[in-house]
PDB file of N, CA and C in Angstrom:
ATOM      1  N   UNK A   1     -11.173 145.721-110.542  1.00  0.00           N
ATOM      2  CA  UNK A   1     -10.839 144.331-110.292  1.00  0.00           C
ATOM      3  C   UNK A   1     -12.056 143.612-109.705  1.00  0.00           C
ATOM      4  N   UNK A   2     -12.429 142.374-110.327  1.00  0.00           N
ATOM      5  CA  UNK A   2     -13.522 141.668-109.887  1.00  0.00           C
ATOM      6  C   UNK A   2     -13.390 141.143-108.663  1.00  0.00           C
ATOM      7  N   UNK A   3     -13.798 140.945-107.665  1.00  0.00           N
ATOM      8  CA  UNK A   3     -14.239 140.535-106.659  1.00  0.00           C
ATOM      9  C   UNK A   3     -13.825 138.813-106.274  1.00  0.00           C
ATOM     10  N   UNK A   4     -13.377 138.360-105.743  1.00  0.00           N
ATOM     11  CA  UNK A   4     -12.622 136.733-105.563  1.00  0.00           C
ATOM     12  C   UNK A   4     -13.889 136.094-104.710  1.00  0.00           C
ATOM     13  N   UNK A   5     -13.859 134.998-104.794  1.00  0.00           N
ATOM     14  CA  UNK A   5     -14.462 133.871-103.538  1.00  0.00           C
ATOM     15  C   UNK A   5     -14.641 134.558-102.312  1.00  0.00           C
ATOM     16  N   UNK A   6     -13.743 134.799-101.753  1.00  0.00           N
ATOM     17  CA  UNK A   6     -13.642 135.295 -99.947  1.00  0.00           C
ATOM     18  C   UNK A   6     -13.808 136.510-100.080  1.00  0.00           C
ATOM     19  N   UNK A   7     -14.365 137.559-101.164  1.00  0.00           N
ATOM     20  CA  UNK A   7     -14.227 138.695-101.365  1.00  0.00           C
ATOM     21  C   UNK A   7     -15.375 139.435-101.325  1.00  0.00           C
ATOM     22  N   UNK A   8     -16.513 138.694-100.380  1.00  0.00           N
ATOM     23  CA  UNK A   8     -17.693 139.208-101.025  1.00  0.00           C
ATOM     24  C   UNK A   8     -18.295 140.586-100.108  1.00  0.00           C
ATOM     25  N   UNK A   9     -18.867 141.303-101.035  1.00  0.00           N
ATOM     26  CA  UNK A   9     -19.300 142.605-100.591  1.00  0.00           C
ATOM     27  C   UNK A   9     -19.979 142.542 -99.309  1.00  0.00           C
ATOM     28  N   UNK A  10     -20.136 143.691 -98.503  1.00  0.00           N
ATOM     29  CA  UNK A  10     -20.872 143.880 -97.510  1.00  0.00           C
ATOM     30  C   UNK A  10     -22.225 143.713 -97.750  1.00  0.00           C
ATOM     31  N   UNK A  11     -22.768 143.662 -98.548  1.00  0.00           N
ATOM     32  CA  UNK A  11     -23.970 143.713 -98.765  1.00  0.00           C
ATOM     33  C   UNK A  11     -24.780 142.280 -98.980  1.00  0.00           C
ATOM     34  N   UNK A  12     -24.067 141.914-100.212  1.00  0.00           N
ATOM     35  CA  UNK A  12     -24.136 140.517-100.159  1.00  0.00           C
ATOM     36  C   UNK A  12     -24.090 139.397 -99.050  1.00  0.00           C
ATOM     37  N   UNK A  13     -23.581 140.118 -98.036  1.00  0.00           N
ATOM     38  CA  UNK A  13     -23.264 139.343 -97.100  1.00  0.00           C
ATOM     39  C   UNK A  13     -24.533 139.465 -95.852  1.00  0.00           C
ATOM     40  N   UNK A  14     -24.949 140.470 -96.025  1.00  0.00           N
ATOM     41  CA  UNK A  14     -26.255 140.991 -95.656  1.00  0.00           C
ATOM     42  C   UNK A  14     -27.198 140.042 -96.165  1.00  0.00           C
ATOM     43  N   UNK A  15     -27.491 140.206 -97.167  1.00  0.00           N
ATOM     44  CA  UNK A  15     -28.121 139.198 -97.922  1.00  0.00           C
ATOM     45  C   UNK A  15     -28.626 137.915 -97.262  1.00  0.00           C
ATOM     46  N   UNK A  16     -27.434 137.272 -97.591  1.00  0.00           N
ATOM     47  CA  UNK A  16     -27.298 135.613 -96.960  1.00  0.00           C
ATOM     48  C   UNK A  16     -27.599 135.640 -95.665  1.00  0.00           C
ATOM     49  N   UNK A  17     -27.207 136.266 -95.120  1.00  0.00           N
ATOM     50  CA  UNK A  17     -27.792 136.175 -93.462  1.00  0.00           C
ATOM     51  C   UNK A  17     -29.200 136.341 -93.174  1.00  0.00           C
ATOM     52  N   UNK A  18     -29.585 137.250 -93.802  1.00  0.00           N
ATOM     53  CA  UNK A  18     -30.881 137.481 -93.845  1.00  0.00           C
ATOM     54  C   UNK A  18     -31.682 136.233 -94.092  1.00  0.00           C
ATOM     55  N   UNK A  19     -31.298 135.712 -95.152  1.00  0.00           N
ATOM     56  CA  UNK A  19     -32.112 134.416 -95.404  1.00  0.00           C
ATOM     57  C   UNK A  19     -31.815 133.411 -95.054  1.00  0.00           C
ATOM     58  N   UNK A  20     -30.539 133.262 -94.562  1.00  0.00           N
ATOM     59  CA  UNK A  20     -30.271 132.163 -93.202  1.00  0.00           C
ATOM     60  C   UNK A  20     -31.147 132.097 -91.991  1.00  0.00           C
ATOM     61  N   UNK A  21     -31.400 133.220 -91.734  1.00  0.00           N
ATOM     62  CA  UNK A  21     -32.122 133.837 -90.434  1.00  0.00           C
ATOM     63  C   UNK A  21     -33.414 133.586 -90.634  1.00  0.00           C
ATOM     64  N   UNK A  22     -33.970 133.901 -92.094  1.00  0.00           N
ATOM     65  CA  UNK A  22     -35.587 133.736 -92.600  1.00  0.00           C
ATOM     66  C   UNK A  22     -35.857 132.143 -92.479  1.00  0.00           C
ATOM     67  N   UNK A  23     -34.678 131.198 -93.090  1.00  0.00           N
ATOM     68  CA  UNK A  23     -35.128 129.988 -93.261  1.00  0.00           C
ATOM     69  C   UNK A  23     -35.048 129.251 -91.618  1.00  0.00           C
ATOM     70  N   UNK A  24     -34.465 130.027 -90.576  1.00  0.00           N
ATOM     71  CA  UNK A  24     -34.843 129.616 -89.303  1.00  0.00           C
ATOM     72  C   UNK A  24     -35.791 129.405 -88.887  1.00  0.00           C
ATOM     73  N   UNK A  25     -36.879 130.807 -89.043  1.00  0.00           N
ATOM     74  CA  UNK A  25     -37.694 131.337 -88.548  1.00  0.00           C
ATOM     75  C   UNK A  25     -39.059 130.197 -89.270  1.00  0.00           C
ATOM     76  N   UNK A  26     -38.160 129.211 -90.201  1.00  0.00           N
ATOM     77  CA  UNK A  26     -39.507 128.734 -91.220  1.00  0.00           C
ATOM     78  C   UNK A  26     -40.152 129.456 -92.292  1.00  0.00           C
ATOM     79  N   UNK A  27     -39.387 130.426 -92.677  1.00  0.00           N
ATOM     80  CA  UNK A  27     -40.110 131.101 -93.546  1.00  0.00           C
ATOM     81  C   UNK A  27     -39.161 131.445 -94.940  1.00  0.00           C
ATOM     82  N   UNK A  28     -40.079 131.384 -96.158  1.00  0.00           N
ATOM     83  CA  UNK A  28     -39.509 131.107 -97.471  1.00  0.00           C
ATOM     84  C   UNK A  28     -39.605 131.943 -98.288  1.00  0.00           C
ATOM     85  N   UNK A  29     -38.645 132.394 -98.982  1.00  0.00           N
ATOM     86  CA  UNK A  29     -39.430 133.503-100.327  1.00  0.00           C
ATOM     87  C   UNK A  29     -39.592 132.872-101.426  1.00  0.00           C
ATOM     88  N   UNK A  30     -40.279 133.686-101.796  1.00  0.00           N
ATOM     89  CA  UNK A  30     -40.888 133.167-103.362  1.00  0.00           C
ATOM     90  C   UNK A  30     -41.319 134.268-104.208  1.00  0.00           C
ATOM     91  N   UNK A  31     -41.848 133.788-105.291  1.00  0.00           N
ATOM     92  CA  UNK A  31     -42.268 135.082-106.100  1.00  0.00           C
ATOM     93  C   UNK A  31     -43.677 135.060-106.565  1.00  0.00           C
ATOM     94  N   UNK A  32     -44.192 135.705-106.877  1.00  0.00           N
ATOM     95  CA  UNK A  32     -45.311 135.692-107.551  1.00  0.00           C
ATOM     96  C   UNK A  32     -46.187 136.547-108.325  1.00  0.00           C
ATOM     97  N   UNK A  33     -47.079 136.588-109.315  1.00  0.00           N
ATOM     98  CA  UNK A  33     -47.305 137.288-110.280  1.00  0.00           C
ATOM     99  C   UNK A  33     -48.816 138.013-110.134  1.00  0.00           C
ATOM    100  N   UNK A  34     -48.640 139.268-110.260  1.00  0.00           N
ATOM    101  CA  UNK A  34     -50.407 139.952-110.113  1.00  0.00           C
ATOM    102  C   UNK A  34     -50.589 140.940-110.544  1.00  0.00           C
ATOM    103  N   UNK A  35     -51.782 141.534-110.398  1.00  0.00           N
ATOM    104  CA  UNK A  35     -51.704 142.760-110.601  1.00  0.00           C
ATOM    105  C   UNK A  35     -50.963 144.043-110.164  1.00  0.00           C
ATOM    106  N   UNK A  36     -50.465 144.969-110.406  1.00  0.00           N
ATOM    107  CA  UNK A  36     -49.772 146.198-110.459  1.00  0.00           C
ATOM    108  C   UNK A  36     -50.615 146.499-108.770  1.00  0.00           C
ATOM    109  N   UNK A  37     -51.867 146.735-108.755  1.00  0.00           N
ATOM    110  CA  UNK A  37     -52.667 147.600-107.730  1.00  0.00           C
ATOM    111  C   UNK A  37     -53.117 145.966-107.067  1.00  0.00           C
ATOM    112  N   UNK A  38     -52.393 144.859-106.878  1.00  0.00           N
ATOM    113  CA  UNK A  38     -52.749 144.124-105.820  1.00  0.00           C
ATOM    114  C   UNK A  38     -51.535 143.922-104.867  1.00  0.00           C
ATOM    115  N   UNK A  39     -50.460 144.064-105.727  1.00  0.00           N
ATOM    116  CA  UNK A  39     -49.332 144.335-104.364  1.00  0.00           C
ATOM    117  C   UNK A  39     -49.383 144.630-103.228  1.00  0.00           C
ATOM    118  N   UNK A  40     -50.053 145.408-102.546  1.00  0.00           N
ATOM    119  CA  UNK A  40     -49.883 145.930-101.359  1.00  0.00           C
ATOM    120  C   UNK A  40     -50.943 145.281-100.766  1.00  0.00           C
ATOM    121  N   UNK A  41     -51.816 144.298-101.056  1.00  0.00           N
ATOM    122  CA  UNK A  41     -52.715 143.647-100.650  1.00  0.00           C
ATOM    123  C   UNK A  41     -51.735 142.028-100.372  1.00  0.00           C
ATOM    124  N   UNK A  42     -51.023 141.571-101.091  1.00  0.00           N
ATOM    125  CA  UNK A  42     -50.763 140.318-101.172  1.00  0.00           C
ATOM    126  C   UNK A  42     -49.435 140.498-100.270  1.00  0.00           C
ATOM    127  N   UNK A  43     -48.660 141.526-100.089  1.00  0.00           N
ATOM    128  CA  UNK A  43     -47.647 141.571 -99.240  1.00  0.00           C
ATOM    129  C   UNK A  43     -47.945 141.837 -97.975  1.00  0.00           C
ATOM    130  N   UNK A  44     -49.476 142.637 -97.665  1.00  0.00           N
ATOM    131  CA  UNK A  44     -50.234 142.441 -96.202  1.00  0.00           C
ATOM    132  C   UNK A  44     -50.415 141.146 -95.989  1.00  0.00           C
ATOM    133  N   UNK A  45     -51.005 140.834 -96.712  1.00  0.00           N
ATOM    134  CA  UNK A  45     -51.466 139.162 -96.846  1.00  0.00           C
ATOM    135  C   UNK A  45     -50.530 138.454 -96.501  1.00  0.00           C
ATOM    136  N   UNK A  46     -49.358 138.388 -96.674  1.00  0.00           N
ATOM    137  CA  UNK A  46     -48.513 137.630 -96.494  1.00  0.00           C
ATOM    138  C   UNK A  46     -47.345 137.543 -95.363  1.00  0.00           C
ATOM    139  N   UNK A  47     -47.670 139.426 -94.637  1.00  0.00           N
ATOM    140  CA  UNK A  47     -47.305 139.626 -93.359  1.00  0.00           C
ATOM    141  C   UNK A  47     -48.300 138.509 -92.414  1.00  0.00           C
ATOM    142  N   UNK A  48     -49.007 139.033 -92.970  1.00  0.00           N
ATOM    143  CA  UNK A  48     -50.443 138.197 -91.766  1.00  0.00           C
ATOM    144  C   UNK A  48     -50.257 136.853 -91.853  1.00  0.00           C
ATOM    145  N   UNK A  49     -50.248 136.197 -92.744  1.00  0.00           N
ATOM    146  CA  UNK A  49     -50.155 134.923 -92.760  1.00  0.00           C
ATOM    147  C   UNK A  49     -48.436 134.382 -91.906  1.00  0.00           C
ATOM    148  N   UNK A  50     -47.636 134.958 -92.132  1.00  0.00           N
ATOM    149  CA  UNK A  50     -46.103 134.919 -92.141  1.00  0.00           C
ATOM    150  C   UNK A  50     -46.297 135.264 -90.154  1.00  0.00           C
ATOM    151  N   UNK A  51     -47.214 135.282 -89.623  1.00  0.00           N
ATOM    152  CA  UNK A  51     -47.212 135.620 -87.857  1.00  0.00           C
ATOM    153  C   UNK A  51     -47.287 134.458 -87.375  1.00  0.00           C
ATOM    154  N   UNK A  52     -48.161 133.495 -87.999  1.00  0.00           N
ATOM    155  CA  UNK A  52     -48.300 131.989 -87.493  1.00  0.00           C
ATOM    156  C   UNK A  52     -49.229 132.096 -85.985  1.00  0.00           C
ATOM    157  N   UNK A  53     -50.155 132.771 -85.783  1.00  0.00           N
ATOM    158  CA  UNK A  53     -50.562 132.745 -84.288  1.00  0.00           C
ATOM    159  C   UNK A  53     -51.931 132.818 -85.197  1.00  0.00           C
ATOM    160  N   UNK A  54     -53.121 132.895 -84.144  1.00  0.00           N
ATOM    161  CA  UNK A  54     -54.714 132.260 -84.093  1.00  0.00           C
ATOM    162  C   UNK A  54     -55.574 132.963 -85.283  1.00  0.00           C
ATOM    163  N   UNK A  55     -55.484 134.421 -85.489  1.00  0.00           N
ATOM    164  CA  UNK A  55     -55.622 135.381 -86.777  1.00  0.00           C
ATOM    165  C   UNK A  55     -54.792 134.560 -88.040  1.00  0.00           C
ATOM    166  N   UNK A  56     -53.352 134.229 -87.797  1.00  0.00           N
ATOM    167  CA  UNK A  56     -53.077 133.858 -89.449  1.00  0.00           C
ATOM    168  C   UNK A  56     -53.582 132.389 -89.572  1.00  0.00           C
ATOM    169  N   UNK A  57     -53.864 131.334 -89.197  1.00  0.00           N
ATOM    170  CA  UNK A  57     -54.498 130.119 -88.777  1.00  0.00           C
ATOM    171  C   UNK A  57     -56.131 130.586 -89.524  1.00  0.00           C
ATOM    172  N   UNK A  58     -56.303 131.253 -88.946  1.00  0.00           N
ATOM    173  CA  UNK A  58     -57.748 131.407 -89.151  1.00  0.00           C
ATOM    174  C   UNK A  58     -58.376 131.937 -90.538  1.00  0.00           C
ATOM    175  N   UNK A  59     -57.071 132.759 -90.956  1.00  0.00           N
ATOM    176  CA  UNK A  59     -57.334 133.586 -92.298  1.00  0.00           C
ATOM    177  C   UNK A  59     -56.606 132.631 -93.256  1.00  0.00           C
ATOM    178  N   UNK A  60     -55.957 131.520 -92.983  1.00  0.00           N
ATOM    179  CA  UNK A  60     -55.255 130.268 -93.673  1.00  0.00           C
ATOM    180  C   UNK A  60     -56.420 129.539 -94.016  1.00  0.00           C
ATOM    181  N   UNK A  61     -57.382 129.142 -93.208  1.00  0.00           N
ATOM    182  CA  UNK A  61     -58.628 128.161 -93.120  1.00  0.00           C
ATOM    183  C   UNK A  61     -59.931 129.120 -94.453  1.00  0.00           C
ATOM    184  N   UNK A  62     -60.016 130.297 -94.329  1.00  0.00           N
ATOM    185  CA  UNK A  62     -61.290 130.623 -94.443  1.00  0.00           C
ATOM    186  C   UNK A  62     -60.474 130.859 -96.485  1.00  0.00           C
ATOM    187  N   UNK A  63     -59.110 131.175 -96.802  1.00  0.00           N
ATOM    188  CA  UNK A  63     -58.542 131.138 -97.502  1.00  0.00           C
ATOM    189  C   UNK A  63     -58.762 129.784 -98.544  1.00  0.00           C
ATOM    190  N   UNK A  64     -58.079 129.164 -97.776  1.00  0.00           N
ATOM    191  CA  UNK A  64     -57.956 127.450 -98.255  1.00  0.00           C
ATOM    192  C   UNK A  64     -59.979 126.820 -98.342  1.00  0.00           C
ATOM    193  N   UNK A  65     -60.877 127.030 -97.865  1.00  0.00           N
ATOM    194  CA  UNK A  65     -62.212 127.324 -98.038  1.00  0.00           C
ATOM    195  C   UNK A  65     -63.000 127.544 -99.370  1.00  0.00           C
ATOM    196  N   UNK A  66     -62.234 128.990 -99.347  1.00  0.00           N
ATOM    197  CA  UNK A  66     -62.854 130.443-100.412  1.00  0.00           C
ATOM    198  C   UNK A  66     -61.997 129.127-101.424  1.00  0.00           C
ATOM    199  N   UNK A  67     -60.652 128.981-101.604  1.00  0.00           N
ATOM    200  CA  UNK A  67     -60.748 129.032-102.708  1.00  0.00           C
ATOM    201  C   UNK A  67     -60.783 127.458-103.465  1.00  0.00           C
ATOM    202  N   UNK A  68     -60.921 126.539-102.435  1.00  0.00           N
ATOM    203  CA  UNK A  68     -61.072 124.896-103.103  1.00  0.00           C
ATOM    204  C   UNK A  68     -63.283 125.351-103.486  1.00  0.00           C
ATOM    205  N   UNK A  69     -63.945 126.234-103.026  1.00  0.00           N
ATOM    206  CA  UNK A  69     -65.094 126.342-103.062  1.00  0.00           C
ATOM    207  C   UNK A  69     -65.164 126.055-104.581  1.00  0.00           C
ATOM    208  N   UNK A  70     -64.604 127.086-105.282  1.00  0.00           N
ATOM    209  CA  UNK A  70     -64.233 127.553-106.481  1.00  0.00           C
ATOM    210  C   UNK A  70     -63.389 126.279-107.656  1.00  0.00           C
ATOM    211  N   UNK A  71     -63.289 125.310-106.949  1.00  0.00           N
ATOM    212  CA  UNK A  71     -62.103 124.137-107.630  1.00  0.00           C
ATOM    213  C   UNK A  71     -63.280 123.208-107.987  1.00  0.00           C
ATOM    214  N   UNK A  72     -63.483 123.223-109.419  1.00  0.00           N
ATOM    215  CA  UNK A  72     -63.763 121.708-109.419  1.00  0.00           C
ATOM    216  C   UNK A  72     -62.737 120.621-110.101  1.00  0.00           C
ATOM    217  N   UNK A  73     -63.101 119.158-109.506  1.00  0.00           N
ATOM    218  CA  UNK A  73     -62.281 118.784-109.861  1.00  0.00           C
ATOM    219  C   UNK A  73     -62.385 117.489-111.104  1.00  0.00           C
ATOM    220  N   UNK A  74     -62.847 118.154-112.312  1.00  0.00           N
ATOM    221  CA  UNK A  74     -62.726 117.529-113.869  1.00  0.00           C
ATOM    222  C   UNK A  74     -61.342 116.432-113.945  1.00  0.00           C
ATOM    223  N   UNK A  75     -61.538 115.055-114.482  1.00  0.00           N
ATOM    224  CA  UNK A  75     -60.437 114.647-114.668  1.00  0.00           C
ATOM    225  C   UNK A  75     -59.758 114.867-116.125  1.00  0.00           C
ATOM    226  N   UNK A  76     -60.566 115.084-116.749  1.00  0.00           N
ATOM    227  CA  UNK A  76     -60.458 114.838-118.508  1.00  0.00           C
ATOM    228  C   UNK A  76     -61.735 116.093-119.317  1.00  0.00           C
ATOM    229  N   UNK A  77     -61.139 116.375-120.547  1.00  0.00           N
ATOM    230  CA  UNK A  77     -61.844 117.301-121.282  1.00  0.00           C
ATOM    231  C   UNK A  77     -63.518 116.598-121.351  1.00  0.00           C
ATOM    232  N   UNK A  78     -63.518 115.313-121.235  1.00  0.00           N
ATOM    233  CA  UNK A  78     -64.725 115.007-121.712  1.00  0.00           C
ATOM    234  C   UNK A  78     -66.281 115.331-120.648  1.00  0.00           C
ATOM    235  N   UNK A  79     -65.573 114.884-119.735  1.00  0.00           N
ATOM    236  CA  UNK A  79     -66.136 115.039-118.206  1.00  0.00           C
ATOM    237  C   UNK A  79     -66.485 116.536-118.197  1.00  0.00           C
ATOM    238  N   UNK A  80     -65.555 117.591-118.524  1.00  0.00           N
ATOM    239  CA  UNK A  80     -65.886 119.013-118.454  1.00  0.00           C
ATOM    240  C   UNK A  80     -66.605 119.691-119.639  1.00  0.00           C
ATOM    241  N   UNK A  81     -66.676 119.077-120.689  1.00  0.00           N
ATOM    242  CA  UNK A  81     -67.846 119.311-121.625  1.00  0.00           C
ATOM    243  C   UNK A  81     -69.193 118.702-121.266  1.00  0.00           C
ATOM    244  N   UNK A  82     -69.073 117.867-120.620  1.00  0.00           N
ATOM    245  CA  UNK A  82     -70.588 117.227-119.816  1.00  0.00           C
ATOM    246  C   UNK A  82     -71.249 118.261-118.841  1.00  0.00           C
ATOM    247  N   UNK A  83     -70.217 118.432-118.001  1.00  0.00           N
ATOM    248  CA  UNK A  83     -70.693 119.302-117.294  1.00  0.00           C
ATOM    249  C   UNK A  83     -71.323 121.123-117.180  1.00  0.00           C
ATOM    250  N   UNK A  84     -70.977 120.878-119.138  1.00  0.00           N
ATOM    251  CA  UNK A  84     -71.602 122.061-119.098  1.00  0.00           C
ATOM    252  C   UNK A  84     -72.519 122.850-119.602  1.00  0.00           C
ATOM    253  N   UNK A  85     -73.140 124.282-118.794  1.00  0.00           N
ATOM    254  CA  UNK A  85     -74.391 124.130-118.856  1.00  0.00           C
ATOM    255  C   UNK A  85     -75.062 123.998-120.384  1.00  0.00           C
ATOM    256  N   UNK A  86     -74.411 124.004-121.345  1.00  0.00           N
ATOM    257  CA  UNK A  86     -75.045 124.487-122.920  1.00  0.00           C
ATOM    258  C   UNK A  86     -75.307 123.475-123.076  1.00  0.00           C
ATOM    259  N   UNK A  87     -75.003 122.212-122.450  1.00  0.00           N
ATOM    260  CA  UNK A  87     -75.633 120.535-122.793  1.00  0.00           C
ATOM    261  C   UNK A  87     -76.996 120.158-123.219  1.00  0.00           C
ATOM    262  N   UNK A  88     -77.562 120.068-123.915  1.00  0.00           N
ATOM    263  CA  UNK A  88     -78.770 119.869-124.478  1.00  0.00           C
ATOM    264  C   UNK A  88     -79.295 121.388-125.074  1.00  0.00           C
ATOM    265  N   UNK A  89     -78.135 122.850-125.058  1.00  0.00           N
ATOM    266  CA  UNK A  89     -79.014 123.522-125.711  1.00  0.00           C
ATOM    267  C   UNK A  89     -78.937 122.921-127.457  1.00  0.00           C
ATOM    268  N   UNK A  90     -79.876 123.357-128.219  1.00  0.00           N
ATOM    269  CA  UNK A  90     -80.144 123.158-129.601  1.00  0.00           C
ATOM    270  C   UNK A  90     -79.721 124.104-130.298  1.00  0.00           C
ATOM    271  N   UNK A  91     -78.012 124.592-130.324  1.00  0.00           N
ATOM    272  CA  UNK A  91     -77.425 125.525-131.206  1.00  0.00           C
ATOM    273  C   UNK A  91     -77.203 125.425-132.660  1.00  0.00           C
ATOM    274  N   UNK A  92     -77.685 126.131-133.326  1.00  0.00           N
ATOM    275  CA  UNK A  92     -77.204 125.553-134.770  1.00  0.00           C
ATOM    276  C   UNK A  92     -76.738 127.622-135.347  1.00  0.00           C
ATOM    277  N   UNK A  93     -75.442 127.649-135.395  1.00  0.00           N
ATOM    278  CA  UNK A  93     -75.151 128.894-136.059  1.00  0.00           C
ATOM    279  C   UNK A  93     -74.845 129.002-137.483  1.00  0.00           C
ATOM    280  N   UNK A  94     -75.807 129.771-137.871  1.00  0.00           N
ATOM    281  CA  UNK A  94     -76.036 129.774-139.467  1.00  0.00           C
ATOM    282  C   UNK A  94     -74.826 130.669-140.198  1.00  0.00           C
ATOM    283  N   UNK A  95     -73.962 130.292-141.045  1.00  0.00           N
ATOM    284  CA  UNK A  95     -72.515 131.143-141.783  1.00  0.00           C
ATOM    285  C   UNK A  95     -73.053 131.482-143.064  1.00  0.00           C
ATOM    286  N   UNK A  96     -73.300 132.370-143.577  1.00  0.00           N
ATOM    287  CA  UNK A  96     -73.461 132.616-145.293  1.00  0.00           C
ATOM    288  C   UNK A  96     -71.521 132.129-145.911  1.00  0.00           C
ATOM    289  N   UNK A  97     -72.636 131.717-146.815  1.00  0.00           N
ATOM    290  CA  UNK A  97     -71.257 130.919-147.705  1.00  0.00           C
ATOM    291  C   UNK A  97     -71.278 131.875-149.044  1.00  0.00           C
ATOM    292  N   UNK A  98     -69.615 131.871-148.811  1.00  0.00           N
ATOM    293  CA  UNK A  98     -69.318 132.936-150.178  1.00  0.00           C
ATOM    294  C   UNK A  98     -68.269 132.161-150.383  1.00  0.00           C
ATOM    295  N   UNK A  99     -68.349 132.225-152.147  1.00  0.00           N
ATOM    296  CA  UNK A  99     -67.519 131.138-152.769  1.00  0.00           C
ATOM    297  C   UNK A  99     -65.783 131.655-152.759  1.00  0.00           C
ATOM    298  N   UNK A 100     -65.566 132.997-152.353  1.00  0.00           N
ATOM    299  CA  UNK A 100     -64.179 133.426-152.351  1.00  0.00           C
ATOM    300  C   UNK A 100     -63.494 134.086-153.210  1.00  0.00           C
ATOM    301  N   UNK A 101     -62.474 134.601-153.760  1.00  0.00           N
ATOM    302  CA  UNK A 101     -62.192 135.728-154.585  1.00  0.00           C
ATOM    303  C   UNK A 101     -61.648 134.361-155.585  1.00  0.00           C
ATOM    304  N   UNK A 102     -61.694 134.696-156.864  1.00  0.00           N
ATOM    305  CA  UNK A 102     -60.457 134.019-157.813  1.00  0.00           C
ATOM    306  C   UNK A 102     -59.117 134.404-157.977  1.00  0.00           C
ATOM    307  N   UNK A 103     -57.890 133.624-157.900  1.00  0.00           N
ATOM    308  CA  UNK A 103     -56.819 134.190-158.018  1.00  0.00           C
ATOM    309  C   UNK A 103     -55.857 134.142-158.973  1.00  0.00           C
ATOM    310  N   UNK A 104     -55.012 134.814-159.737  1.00  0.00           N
ATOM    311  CA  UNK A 104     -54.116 134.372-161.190  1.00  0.00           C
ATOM    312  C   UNK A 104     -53.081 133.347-160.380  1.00  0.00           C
ATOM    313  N   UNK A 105     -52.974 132.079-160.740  1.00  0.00           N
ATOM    314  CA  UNK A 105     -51.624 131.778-160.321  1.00  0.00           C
ATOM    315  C   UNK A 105     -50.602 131.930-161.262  1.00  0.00           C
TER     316      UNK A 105
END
């Protein structure tokens, strides 16, 4: 027999509290996508950050840093073909031309 409204498992109920309790504390889950062998790096990462005291502040800053370093900010395709470096090289790639098989239609 399926389970009613007011019927909900012990566990489930676990659950919800838990994240009643998390969204007290200010803190959110989410998901996110990586490598297999970076997991255990990004869930440290995210203990540390998730402390909120002078270490996660600090590793928030040097974070947010590292990675706008890395951002540029192109508005349009045209702007980002300008900017790049092959601009004035003199490419010309040579294709041998073959006229193609004939076919019966």
């Amino acid at each position: 027999m399926a389970k009613g409204f007011r019927e909900k498992s012990a566990q489930y109920r676990a659950v919800v509290k838990n994240r009643k309790r998390m969204r007290a504390r200010g803190l959110a889950r989410f998901e996110v996508r990586g490598l297999d062998g970076d997991k255990a790096l990004i869930r440290e990462l995210a203990k540390k950050l998730s402390a909120d005291n002078d270490a996660a502040r600090n590793l928030r800053s040097t974070l947010a840093r590292e990675l706008a370093a890395g951002k540029v900010g192109y508005k349009n395709l045209a702007e980002w073909l300008r900017a790049s470096p092959l601009v004035g090289v003199d490419w010309y790639v040579e294709r041998p031309f073959e006229p193609g098989r004939k076919i019966d239609l």
